[in-house]
N, C-alpha and C. Protein backbone atom coordinates (compact mmCIF):
# COMPACT_ATOMS: atom_id res chain seq x y z
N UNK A 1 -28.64 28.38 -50.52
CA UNK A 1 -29.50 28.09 -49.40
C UNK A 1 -30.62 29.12 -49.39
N UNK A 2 -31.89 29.00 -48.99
CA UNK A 2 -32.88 29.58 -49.44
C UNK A 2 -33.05 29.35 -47.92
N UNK A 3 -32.98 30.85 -47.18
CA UNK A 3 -33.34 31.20 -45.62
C UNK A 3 -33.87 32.47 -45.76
N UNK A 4 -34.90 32.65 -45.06
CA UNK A 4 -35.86 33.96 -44.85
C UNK A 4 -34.89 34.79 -44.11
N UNK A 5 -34.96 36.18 -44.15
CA UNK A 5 -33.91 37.21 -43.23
C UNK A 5 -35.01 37.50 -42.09
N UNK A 6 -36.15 37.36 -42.66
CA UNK A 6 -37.29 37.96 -41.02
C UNK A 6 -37.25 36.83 -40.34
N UNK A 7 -37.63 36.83 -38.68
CA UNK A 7 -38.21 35.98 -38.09
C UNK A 7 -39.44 35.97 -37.90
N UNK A 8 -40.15 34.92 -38.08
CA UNK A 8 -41.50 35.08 -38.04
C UNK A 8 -41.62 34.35 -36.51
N UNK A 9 -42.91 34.75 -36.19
CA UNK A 9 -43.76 33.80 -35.13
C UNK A 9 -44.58 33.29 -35.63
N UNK A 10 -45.05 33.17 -36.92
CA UNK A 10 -46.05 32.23 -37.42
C UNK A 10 -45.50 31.25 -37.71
N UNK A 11 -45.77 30.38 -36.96
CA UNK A 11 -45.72 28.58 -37.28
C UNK A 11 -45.74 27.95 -38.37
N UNK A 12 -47.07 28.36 -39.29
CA UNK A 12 -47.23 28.37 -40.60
C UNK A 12 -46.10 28.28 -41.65
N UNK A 13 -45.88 29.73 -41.64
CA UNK A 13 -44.79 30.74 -42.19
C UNK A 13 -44.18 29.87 -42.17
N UNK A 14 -43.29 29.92 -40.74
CA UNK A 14 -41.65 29.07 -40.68
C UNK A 14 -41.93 27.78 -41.08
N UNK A 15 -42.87 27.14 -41.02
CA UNK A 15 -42.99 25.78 -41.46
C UNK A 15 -42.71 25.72 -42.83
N UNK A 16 -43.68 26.81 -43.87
CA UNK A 16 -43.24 26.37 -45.31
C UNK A 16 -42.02 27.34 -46.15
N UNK A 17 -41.52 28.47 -45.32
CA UNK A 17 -40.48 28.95 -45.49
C UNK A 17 -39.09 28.36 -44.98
N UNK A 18 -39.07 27.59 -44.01
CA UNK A 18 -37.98 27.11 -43.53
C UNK A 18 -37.19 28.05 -42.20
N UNK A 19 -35.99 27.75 -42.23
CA UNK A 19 -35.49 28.36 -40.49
C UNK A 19 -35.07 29.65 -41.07
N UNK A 20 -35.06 31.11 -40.22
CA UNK A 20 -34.78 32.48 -40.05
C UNK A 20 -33.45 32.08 -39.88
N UNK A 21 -32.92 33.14 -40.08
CA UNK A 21 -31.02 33.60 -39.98
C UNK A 21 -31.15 33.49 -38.61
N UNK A 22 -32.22 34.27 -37.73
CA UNK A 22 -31.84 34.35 -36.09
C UNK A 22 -31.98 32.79 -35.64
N UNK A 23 -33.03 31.82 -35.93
CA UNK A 23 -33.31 30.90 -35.58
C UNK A 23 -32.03 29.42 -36.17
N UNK A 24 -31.06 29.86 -37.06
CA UNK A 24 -30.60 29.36 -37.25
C UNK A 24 -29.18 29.04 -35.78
N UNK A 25 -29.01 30.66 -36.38
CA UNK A 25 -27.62 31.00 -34.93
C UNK A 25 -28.36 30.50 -33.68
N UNK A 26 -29.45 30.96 -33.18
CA UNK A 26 -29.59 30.80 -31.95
C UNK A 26 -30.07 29.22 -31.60
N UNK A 27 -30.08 28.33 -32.73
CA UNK A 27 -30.68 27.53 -32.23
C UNK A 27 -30.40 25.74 -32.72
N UNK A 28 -30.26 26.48 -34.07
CA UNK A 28 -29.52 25.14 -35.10
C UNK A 28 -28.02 25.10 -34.43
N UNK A 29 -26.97 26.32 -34.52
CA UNK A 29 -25.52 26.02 -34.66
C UNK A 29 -25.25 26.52 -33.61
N UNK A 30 -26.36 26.97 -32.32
CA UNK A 30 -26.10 27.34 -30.74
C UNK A 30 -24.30 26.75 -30.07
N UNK A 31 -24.18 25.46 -30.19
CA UNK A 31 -23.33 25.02 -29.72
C UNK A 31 -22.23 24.81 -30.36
N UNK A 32 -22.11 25.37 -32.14
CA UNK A 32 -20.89 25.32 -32.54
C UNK A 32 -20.46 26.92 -32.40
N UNK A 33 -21.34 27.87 -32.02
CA UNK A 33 -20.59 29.38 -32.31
C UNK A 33 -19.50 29.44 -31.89
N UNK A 34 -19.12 29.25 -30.44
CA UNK A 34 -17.72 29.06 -29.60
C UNK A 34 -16.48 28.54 -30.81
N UNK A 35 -16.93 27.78 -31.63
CA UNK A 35 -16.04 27.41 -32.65
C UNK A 35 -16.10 28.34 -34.21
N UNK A 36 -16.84 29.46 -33.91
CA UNK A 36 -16.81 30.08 -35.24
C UNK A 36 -17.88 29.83 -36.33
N UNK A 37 -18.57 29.04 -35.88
CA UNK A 37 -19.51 28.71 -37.07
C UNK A 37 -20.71 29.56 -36.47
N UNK A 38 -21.56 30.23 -37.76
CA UNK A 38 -22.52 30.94 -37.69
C UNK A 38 -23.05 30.95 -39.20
N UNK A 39 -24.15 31.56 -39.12
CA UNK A 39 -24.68 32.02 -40.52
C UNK A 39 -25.28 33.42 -40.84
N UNK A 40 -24.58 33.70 -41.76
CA UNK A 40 -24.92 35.21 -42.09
C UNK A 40 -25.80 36.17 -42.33
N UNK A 41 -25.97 36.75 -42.55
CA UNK A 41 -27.39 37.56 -43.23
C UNK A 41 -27.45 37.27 -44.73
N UNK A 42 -26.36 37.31 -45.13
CA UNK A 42 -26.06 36.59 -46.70
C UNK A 42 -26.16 35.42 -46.74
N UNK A 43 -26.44 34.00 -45.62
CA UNK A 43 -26.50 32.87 -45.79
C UNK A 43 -25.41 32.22 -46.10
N UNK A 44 -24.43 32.58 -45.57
CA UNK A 44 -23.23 32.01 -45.66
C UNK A 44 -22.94 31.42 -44.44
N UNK A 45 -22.07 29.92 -44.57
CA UNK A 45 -21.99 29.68 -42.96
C UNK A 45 -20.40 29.66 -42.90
N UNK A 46 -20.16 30.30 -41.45
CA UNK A 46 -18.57 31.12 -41.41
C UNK A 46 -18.03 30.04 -40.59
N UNK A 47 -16.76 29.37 -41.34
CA UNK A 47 -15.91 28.63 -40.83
C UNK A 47 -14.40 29.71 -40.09
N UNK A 48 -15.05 30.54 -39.37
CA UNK A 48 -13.25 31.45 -38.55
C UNK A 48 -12.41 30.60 -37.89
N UNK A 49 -12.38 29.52 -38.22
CA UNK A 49 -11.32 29.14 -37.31
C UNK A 49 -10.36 27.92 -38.32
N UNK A 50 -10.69 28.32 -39.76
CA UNK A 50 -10.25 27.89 -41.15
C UNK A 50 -10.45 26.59 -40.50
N UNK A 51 -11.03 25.55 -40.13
CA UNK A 51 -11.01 24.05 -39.66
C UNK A 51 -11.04 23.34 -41.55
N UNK A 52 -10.36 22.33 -41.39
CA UNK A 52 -10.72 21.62 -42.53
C UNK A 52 -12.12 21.13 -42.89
N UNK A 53 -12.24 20.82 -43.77
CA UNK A 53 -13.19 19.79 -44.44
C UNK A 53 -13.86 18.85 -43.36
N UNK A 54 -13.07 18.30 -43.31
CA UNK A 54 -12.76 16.64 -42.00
C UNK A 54 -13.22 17.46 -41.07
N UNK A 55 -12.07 18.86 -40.45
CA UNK A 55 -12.64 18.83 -38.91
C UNK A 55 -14.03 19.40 -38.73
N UNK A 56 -14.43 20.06 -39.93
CA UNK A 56 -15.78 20.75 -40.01
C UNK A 56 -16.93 19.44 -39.76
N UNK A 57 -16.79 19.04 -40.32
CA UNK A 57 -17.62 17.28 -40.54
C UNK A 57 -17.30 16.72 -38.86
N UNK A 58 -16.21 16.42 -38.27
CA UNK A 58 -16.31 16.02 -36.82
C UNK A 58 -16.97 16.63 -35.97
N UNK A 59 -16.70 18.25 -36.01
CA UNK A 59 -17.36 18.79 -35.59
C UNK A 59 -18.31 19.21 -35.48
N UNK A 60 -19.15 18.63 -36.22
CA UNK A 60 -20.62 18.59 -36.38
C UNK A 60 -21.13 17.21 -35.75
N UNK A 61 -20.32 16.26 -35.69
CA UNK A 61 -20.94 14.84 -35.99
C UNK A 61 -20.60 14.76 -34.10
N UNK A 62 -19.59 15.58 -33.80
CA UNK A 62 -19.48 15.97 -32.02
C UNK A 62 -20.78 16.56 -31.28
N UNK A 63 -21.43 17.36 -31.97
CA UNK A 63 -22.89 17.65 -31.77
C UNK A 63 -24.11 17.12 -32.49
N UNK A 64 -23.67 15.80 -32.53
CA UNK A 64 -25.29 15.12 -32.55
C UNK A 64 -25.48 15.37 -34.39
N UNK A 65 -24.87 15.71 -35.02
CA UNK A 65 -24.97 15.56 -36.47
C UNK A 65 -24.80 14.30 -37.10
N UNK A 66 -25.60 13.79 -37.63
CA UNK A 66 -24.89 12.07 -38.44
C UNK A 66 -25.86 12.15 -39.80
N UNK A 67 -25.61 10.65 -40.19
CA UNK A 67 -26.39 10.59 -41.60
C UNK A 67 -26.94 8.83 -41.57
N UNK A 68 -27.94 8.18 -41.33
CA UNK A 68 -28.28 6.56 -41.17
C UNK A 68 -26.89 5.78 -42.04
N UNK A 69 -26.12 5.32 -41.90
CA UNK A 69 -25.50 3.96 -42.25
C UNK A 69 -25.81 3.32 -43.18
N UNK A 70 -27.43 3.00 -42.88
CA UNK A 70 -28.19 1.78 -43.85
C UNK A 70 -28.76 2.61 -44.94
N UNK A 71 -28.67 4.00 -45.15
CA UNK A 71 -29.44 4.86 -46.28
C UNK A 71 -28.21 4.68 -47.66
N UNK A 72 -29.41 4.35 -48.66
CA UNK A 72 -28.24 3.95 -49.67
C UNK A 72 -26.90 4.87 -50.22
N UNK A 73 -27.39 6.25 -50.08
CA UNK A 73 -25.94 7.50 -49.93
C UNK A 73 -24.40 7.40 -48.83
N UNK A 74 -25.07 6.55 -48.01
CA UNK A 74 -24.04 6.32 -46.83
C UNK A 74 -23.00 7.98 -46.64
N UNK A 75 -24.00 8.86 -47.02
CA UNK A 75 -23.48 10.12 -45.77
C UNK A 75 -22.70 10.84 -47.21
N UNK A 76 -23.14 10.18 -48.58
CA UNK A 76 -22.18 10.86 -49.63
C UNK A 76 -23.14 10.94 -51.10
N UNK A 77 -23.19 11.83 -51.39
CA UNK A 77 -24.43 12.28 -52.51
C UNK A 77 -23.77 11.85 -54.04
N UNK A 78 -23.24 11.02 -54.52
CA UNK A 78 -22.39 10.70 -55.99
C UNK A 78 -23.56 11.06 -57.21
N UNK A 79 -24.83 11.26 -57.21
CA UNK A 79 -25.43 11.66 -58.48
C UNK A 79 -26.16 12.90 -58.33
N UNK A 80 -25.48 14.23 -58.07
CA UNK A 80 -26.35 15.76 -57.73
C UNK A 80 -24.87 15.93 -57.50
N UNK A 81 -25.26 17.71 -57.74
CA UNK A 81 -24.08 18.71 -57.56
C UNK A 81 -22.96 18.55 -56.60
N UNK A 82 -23.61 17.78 -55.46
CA UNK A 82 -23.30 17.59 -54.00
C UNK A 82 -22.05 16.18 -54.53
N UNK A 83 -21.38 16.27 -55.13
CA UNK A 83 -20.60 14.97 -55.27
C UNK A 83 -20.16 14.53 -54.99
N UNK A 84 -19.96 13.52 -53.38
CA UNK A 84 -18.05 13.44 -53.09
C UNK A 84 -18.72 14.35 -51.49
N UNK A 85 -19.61 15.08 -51.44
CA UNK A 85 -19.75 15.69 -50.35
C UNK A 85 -20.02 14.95 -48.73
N UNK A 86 -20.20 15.51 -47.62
CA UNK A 86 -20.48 14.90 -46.65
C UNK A 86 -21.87 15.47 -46.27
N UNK A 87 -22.90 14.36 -45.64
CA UNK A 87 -24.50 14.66 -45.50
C UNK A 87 -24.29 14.27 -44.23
N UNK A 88 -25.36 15.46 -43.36
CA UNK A 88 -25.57 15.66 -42.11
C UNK A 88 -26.90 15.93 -41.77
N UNK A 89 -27.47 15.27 -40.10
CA UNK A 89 -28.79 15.79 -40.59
C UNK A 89 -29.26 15.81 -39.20
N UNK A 90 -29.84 16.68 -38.70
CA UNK A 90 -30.08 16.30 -37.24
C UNK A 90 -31.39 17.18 -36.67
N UNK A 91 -32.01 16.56 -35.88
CA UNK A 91 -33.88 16.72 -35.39
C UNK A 91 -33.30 18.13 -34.29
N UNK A 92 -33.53 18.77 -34.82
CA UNK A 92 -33.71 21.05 -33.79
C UNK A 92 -34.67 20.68 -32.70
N UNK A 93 -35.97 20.48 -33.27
CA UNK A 93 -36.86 20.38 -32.57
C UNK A 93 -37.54 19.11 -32.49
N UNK A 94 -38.59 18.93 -31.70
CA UNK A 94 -39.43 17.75 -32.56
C UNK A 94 -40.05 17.47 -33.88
N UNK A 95 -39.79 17.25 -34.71
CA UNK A 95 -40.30 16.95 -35.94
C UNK A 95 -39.66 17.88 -36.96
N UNK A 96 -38.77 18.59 -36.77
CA UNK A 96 -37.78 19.78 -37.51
C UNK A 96 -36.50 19.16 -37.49
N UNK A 97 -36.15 19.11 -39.11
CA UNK A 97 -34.98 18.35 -39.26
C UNK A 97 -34.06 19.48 -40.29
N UNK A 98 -32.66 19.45 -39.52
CA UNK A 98 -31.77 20.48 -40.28
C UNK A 98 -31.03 19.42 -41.51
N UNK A 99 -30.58 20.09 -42.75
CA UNK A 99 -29.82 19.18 -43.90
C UNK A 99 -28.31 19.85 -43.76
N UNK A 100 -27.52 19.44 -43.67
CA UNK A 100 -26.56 20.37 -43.60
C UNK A 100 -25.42 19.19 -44.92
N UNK A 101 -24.56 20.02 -45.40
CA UNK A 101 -24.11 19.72 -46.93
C UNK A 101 -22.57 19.93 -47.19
N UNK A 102 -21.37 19.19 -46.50
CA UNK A 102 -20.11 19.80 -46.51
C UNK A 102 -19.16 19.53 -47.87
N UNK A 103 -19.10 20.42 -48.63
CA UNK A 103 -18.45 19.70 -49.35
C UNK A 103 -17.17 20.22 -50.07
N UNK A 104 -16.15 19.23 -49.85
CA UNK A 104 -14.46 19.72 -50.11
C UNK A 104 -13.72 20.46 -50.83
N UNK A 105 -12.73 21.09 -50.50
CA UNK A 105 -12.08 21.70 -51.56
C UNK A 105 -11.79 20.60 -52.53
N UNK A 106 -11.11 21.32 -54.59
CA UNK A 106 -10.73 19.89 -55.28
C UNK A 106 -9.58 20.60 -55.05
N UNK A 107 -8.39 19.69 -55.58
CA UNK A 107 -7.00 19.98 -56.22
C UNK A 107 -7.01 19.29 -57.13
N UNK A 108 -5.97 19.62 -58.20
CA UNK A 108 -5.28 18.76 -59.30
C UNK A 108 -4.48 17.68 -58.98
N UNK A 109 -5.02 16.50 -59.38
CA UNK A 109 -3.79 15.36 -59.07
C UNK A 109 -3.57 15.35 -60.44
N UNK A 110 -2.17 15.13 -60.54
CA UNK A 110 -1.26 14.72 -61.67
C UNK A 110 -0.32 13.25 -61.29
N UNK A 111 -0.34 12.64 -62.84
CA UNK A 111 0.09 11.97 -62.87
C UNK A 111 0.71 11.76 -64.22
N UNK A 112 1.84 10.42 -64.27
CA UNK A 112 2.58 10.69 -65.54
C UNK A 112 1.66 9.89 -66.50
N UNK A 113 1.11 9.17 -65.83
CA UNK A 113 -0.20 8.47 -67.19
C UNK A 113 -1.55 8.86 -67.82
N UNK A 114 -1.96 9.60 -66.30
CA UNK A 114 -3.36 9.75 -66.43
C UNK A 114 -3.47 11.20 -66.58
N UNK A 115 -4.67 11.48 -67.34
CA UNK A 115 -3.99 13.43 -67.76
C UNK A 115 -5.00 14.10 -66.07
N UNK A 116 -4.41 14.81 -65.92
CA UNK A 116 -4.78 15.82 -64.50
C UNK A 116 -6.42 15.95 -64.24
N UNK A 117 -7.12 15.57 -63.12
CA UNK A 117 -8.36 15.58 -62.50
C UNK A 117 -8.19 16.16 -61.64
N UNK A 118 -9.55 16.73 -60.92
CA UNK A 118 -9.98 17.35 -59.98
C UNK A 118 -10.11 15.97 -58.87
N UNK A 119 -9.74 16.27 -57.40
CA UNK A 119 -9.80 15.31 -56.63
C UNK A 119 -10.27 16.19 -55.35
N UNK A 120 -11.38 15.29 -54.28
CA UNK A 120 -11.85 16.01 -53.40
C UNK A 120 -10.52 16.24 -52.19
N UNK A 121 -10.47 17.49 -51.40
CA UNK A 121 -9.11 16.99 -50.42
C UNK A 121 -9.64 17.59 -49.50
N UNK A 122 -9.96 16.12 -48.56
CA UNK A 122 -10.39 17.57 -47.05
C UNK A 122 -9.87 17.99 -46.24
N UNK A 123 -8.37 18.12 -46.59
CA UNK A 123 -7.77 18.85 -45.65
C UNK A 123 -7.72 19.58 -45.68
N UNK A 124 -8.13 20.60 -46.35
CA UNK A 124 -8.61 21.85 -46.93
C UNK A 124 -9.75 22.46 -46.19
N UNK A 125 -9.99 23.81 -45.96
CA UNK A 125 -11.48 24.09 -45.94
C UNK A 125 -12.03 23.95 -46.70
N UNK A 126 -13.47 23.31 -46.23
CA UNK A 126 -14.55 23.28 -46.95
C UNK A 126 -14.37 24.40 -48.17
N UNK A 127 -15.67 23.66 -49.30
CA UNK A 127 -15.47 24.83 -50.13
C UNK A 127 -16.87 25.49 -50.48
N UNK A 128 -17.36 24.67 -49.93
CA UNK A 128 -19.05 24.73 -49.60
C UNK A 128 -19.37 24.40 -48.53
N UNK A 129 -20.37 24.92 -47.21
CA UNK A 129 -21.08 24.45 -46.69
C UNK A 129 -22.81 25.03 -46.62
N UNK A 130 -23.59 24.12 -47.07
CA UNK A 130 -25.03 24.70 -47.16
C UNK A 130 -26.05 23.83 -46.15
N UNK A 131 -26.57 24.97 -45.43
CA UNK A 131 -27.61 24.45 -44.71
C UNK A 131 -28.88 24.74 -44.90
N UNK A 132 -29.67 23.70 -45.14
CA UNK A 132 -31.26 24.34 -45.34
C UNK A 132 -32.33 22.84 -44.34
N UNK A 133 -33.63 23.02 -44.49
CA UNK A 133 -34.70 22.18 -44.09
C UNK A 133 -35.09 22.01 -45.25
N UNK A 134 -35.62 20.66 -45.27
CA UNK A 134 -36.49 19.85 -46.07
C UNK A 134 -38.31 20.66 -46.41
N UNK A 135 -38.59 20.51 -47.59
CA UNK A 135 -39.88 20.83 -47.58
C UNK A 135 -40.77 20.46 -45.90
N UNK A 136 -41.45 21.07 -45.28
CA UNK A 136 -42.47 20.61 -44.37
C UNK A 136 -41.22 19.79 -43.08
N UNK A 137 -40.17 20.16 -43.18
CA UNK A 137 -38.96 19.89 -42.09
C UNK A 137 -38.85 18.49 -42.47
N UNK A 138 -38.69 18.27 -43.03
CA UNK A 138 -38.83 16.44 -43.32
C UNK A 138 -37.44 16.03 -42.80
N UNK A 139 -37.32 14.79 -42.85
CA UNK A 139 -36.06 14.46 -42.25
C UNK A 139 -35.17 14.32 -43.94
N UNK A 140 -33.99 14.40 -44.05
CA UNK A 140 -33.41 14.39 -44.68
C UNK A 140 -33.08 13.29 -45.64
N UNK A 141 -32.90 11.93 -44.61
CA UNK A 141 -32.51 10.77 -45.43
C UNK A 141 -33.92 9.88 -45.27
N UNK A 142 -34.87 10.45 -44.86
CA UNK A 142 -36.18 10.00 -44.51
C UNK A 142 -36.91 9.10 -46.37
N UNK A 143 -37.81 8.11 -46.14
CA UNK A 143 -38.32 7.94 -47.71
C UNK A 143 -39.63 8.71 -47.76
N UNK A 144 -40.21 9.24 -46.70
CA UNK A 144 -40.97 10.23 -47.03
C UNK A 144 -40.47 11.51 -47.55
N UNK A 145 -38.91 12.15 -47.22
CA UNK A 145 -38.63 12.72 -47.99
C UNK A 145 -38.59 12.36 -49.32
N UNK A 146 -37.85 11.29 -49.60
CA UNK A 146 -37.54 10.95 -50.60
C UNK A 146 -38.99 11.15 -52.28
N UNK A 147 -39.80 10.78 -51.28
CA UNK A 147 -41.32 10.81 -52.24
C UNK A 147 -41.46 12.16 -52.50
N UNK A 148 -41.41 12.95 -51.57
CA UNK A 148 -42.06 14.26 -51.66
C UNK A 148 -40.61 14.81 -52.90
N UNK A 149 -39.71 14.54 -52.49
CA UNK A 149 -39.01 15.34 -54.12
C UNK A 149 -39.12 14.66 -54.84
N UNK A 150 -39.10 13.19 -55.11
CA UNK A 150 -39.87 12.43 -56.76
C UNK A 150 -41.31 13.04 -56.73
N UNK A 151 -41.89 13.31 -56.22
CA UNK A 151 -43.41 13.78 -56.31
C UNK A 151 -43.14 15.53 -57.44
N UNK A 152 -42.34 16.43 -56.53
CA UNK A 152 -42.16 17.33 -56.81
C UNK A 152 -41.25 17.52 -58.28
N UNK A 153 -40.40 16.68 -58.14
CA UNK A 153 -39.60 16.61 -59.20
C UNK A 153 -40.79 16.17 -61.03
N UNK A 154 -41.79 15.54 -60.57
CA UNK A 154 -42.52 15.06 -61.58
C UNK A 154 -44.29 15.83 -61.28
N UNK A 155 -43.60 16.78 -60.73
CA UNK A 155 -44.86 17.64 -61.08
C UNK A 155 -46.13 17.42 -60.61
N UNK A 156 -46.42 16.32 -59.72
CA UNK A 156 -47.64 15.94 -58.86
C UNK A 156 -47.95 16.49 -57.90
């Protein structure tokens, strides 16, 4: 996750740098702290209350976190690192949109036929959670996002 440690008051700034560590706590995850979630100076976001996978994901989706239905990912990223993960995304301000990225512990399933895979299990804590903003706060599952990283991705 790529978060500035200063807070700025330039508008500017935070616009093409994205959200401050303070602006995150105080403002993105205001209403989950009571539950332990925060973000660090290291950019880590602290699950203390070991919640699973699942309850991390409810508990987000309890404060106004979701992902559109009709977006062809349906809330799950299968071609990027993010595999198998859960997508969250929700408007801070007006026109400032947070991405938030949960994604599961694996275990080994075994079986007597099939030789041993990694399988997502969310009953587990998370094994990742990353939060960042979109270039220019874009919305997340937005197709204007979508352009601006094919744009970026191909160098225009």
């Amino acid at each position: 996750m790529k978060v500035p440690t200063e807070i700025s008051d330039n508008p500017k700034l935070n616009h093409e740098q994205g959200p401050s560590i303070g602006y995150v706590n105080e403002v993105v995850l205001k209403d989950l702290s009571e539950r332990g979630i925060s973000i660090t100076p290291d950019c880590r976001i602290t699950n203390d209350q070991g919640l699973s996978a699942s309850e991390f994901v409810e508990m987000l989706r309890e404060h106004g976190w979701s992902w559109p239905s009709q977006w062809y990912r349906q809330n799950r990223n299968y071609f990027q690192h993010h595999a198998g993960a859960a997508h969250l995304e929700k408007e801070i301000e007006a026109g400032r949109w947070i991405h938030v990225v949960v994604s599961p512990r694996l275990r080994q399933r075994r079986s007597r036929f099939i030789h041993p895979r990694k399988v997502a299990d969310w009953s587990l804590p998370p094994r990742t959670v990353e939060l960042h903003a979109e270039r220019g706060w874009l919305r997340p599952s937005s197709f204007r996002h979508l352009w601006d990283f094919l744009r970026g991705k191909l160098g225009r």
